[in-house]
PDB file of N, CA and C in Angstrom:
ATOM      1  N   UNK A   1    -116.758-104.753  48.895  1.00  0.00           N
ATOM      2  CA  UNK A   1    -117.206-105.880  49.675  1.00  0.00           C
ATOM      3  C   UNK A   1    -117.543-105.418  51.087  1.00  0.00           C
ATOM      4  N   UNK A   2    -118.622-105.810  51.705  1.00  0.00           N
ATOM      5  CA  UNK A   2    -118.850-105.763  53.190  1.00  0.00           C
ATOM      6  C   UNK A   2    -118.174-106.316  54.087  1.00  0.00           C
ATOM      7  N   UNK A   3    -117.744-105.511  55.091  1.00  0.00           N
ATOM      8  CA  UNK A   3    -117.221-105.865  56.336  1.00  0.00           C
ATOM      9  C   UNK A   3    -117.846-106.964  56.836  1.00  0.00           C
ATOM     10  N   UNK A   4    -116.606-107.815  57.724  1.00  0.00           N
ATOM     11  CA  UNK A   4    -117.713-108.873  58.211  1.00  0.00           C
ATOM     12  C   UNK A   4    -116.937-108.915  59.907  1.00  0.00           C
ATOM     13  N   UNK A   5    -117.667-109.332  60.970  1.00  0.00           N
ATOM     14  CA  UNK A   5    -117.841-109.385  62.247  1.00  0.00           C
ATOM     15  C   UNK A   5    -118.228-110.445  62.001  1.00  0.00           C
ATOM     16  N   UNK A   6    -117.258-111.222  63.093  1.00  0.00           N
ATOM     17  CA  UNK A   6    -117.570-112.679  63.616  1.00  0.00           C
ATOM     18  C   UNK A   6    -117.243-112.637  65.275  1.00  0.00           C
ATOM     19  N   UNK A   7    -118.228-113.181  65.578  1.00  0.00           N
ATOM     20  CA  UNK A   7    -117.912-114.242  66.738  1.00  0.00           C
ATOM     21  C   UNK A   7    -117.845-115.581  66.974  1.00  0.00           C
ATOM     22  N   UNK A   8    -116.885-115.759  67.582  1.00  0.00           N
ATOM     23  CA  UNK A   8    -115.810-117.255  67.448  1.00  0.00           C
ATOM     24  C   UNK A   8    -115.305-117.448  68.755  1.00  0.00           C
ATOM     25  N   UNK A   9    -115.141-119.552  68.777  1.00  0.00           N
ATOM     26  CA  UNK A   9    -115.079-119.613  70.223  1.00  0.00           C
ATOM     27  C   UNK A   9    -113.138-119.350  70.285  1.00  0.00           C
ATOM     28  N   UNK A  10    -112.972-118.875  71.159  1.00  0.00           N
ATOM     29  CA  UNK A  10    -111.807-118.365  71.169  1.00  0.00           C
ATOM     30  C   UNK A  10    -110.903-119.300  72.843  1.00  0.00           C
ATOM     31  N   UNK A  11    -110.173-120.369  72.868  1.00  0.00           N
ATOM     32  CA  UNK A  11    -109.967-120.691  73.909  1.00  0.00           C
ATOM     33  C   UNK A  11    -111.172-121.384  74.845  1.00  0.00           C
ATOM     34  N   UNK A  12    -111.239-120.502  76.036  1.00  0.00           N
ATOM     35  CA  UNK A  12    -111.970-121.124  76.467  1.00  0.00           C
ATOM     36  C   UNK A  12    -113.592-120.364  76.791  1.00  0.00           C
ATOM     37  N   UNK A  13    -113.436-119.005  76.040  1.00  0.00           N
ATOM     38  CA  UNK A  13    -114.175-117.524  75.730  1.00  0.00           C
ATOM     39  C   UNK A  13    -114.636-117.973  74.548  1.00  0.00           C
ATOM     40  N   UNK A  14    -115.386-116.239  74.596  1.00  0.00           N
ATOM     41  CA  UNK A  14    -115.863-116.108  73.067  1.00  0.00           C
ATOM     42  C   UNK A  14    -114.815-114.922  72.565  1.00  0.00           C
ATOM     43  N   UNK A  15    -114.397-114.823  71.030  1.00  0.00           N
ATOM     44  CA  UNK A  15    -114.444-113.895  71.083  1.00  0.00           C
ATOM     45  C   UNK A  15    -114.995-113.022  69.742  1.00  0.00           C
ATOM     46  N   UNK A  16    -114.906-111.903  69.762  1.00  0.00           N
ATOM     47  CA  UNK A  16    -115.182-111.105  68.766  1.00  0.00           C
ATOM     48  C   UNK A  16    -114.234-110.787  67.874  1.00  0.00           C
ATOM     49  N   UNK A  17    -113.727-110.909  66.314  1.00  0.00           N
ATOM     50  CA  UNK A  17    -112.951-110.544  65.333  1.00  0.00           C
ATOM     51  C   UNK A  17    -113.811-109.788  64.073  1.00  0.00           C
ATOM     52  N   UNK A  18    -113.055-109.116  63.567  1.00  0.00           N
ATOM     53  CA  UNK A  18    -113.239-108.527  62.180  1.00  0.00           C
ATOM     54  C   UNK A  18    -112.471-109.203  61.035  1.00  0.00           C
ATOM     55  N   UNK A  19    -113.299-109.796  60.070  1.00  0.00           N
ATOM     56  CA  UNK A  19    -112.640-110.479  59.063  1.00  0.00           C
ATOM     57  C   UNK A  19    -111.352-109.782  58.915  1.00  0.00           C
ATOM     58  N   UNK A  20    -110.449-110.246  58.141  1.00  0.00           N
ATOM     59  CA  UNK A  20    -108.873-109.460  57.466  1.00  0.00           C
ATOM     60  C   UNK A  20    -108.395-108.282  58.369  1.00  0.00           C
ATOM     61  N   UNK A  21    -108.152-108.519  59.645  1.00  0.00           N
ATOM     62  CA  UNK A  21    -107.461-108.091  61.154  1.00  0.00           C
ATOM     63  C   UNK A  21    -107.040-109.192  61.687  1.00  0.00           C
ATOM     64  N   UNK A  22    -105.707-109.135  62.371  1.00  0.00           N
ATOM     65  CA  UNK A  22    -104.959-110.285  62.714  1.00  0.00           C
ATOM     66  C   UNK A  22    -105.795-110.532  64.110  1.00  0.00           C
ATOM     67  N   UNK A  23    -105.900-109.381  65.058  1.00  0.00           N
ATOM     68  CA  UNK A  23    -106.334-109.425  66.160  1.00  0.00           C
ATOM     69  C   UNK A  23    -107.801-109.109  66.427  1.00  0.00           C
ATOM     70  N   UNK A  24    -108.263-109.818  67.635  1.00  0.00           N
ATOM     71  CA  UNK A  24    -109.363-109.852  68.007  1.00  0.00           C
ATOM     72  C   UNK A  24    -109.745-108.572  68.679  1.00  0.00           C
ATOM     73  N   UNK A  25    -110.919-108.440  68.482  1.00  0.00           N
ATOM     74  CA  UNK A  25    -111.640-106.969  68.869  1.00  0.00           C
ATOM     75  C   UNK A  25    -111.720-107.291  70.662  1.00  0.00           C
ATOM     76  N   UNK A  26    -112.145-108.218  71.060  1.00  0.00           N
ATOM     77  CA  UNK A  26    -112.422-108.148  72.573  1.00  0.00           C
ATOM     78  C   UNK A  26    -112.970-109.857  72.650  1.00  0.00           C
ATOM     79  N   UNK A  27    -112.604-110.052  74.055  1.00  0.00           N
ATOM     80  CA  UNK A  27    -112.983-111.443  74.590  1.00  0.00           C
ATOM     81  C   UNK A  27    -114.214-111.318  75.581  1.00  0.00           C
ATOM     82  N   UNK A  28    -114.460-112.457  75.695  1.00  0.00           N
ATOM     83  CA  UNK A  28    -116.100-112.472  76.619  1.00  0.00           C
ATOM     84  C   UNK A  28    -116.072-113.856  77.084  1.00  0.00           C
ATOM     85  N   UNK A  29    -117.096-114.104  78.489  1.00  0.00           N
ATOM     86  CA  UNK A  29    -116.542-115.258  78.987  1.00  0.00           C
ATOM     87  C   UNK A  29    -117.803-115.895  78.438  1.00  0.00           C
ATOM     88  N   UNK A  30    -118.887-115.337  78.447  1.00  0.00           N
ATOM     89  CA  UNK A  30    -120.255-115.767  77.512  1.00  0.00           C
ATOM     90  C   UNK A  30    -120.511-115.425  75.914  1.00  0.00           C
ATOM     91  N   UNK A  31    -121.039-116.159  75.321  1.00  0.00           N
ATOM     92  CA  UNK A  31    -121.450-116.454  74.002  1.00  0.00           C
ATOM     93  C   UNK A  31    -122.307-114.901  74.039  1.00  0.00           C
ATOM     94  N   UNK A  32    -123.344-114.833  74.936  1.00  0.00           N
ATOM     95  CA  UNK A  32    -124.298-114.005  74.426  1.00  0.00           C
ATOM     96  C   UNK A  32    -123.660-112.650  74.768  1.00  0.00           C
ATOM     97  N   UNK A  33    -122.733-112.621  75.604  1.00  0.00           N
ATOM     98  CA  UNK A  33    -122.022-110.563  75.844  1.00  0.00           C
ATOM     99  C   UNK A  33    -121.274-110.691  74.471  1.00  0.00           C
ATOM    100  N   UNK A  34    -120.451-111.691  74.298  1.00  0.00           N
ATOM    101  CA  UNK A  34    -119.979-111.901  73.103  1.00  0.00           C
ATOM    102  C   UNK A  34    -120.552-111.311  71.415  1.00  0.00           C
ATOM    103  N   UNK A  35    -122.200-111.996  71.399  1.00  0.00           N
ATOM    104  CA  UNK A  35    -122.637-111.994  70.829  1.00  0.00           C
ATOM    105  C   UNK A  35    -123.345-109.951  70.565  1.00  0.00           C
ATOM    106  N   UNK A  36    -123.387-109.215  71.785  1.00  0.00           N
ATOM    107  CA  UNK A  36    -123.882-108.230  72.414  1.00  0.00           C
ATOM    108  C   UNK A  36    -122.368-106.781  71.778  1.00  0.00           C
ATOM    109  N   UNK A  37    -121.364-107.308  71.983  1.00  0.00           N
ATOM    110  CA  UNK A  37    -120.214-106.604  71.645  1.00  0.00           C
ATOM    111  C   UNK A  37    -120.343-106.664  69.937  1.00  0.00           C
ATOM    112  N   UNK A  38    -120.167-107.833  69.837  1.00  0.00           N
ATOM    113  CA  UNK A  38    -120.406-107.890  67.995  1.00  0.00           C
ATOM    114  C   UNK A  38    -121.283-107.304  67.170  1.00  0.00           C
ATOM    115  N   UNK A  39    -122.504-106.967  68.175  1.00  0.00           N
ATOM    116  CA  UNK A  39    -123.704-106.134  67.101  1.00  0.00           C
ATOM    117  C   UNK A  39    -123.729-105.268  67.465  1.00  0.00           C
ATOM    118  N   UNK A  40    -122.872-104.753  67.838  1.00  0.00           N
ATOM    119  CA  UNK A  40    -122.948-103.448  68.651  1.00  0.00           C
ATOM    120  C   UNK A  40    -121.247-102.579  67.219  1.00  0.00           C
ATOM    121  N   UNK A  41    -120.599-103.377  67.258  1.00  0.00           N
ATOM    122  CA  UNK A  41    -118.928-103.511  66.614  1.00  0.00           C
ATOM    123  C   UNK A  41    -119.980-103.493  64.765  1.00  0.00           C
ATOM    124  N   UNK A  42    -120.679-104.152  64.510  1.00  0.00           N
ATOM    125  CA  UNK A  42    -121.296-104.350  63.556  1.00  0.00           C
ATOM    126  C   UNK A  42    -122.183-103.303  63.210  1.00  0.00           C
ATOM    127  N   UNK A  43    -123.076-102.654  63.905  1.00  0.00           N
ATOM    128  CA  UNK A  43    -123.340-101.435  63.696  1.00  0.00           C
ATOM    129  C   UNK A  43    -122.916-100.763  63.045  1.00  0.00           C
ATOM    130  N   UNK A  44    -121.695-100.201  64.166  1.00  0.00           N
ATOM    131  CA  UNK A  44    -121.058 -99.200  63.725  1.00  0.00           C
ATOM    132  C   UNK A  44    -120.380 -98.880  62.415  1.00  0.00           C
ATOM    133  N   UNK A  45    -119.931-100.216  62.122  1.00  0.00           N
ATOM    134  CA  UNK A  45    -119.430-100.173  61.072  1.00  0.00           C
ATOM    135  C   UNK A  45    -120.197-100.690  59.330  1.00  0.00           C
ATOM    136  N   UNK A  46    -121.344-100.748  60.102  1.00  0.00           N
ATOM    137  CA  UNK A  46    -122.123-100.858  58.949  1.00  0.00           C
ATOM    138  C   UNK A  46    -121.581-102.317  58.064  1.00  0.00           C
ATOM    139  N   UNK A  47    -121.417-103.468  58.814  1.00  0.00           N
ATOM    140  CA  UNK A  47    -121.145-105.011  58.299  1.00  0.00           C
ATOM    141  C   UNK A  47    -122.060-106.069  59.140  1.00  0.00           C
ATOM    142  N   UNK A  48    -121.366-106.954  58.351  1.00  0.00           N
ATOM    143  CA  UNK A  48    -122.024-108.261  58.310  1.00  0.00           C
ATOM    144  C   UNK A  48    -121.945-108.889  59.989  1.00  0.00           C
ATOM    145  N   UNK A  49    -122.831-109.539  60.907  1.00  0.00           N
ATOM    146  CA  UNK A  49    -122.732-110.460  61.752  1.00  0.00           C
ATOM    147  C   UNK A  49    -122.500-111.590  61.465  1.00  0.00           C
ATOM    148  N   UNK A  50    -121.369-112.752  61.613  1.00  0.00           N
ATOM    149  CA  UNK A  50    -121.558-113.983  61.459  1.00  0.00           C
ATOM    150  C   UNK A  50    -121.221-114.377  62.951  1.00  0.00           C
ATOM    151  N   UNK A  51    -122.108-115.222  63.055  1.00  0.00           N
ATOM    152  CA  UNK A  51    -122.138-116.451  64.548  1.00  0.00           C
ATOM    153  C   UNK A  51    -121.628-117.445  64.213  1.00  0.00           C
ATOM    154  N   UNK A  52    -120.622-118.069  64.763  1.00  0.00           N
ATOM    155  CA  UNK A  52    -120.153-118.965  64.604  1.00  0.00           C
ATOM    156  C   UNK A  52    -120.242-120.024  66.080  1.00  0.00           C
ATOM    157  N   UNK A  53    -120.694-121.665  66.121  1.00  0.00           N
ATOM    158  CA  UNK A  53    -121.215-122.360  66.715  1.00  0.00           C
ATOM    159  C   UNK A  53    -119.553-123.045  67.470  1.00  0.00           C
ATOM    160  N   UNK A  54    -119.117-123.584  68.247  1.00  0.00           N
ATOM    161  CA  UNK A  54    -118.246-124.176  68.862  1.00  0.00           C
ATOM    162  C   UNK A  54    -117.196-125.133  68.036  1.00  0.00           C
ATOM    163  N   UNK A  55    -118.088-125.364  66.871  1.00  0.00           N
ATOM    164  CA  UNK A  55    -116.816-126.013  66.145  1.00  0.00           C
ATOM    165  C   UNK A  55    -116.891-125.097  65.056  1.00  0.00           C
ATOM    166  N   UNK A  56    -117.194-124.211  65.129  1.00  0.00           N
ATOM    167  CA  UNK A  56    -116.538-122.995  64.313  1.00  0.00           C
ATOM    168  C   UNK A  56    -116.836-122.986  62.971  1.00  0.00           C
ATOM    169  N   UNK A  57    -118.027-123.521  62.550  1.00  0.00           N
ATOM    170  CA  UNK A  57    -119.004-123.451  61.164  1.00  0.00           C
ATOM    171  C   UNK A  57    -120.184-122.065  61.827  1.00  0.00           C
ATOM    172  N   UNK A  58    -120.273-121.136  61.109  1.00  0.00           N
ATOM    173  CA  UNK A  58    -121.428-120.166  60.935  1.00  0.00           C
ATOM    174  C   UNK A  58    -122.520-120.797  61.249  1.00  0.00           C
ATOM    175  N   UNK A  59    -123.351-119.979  61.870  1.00  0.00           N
ATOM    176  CA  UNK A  59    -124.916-120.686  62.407  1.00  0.00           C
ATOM    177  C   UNK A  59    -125.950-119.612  62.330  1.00  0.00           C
ATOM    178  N   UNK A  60    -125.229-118.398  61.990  1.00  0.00           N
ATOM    179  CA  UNK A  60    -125.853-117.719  61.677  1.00  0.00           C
ATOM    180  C   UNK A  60    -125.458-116.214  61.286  1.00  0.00           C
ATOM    181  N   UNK A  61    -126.054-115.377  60.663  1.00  0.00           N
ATOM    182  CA  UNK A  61    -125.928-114.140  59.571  1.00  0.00           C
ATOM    183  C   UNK A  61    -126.866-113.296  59.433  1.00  0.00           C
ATOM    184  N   UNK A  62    -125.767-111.956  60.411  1.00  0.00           N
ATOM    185  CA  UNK A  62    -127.034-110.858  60.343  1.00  0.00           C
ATOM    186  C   UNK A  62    -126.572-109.897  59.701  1.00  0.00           C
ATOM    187  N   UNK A  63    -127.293-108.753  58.469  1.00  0.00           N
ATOM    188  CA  UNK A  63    -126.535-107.477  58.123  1.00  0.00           C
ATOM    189  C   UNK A  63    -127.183-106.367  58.964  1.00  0.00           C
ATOM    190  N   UNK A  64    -125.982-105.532  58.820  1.00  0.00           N
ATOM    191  CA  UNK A  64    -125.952-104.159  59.793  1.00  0.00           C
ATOM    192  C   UNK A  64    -125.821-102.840  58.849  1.00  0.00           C
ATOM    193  N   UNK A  65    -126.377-102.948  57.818  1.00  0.00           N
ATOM    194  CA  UNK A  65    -125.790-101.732  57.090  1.00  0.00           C
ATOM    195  C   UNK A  65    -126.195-102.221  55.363  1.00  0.00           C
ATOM    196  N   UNK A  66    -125.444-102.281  54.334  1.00  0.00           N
ATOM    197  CA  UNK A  66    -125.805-102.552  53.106  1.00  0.00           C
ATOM    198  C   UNK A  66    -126.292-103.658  52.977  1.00  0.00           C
ATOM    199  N   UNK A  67    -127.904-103.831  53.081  1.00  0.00           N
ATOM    200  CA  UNK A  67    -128.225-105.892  53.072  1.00  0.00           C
ATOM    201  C   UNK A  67    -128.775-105.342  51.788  1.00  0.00           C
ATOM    202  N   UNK A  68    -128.285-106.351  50.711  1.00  0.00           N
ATOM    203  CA  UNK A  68    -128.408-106.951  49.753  1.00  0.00           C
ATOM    204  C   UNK A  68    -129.436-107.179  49.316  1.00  0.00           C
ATOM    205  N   UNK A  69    -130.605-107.432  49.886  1.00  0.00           N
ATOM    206  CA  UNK A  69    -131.568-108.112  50.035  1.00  0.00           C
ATOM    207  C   UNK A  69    -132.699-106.623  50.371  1.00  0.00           C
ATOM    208  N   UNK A  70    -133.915-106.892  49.279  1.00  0.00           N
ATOM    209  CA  UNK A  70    -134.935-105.235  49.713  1.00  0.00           C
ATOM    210  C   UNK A  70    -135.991-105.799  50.804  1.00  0.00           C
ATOM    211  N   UNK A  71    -136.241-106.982  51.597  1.00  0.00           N
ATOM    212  CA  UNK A  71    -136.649-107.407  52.289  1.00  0.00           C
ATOM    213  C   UNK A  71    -136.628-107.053  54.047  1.00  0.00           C
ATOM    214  N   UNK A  72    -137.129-107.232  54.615  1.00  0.00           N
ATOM    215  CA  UNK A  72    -136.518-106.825  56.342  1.00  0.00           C
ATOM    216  C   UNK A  72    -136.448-108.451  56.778  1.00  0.00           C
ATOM    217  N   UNK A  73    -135.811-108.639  57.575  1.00  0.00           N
ATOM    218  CA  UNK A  73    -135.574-109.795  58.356  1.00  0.00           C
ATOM    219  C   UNK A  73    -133.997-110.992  57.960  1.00  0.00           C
TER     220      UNK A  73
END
């Protein structure tokens, strides 16, 4: 299964987690550095981006590594 990277509103931040890790990778006081750490964390590790919106439903899904899909975009 693919790794997955989320960003989530965390308090009164954003922050960045890795699915099935108790703890958060790093906090951010903006959505978009937030968003900037995560695809960067996602890269590396060759997983999934999920964005997650303020009440904390996904808004959006990017892959970084094995996409599923033989398409670009």
């Amino acid at each position: 299964m693919t790794e997955q990277v989320h960003v989530i509103p965390h308090n009164d931040n954003w922050a960045v987690r890795v699915a099935n890790r108790e703890r958060v990778e790093s906090t951010h006081t903006t959505k978009d550095a937030a968003i900037a750490a995560g695809r960067t964390l996602a890269e590396s590790l060759k997983a999934e981006l999920k964005l997650h919106n303020l009440s904390g439903t996904i808004s959006e899904s990017n892959s970084h590594g094995n996409d599923p899909r033989n398409t670009p975009g």
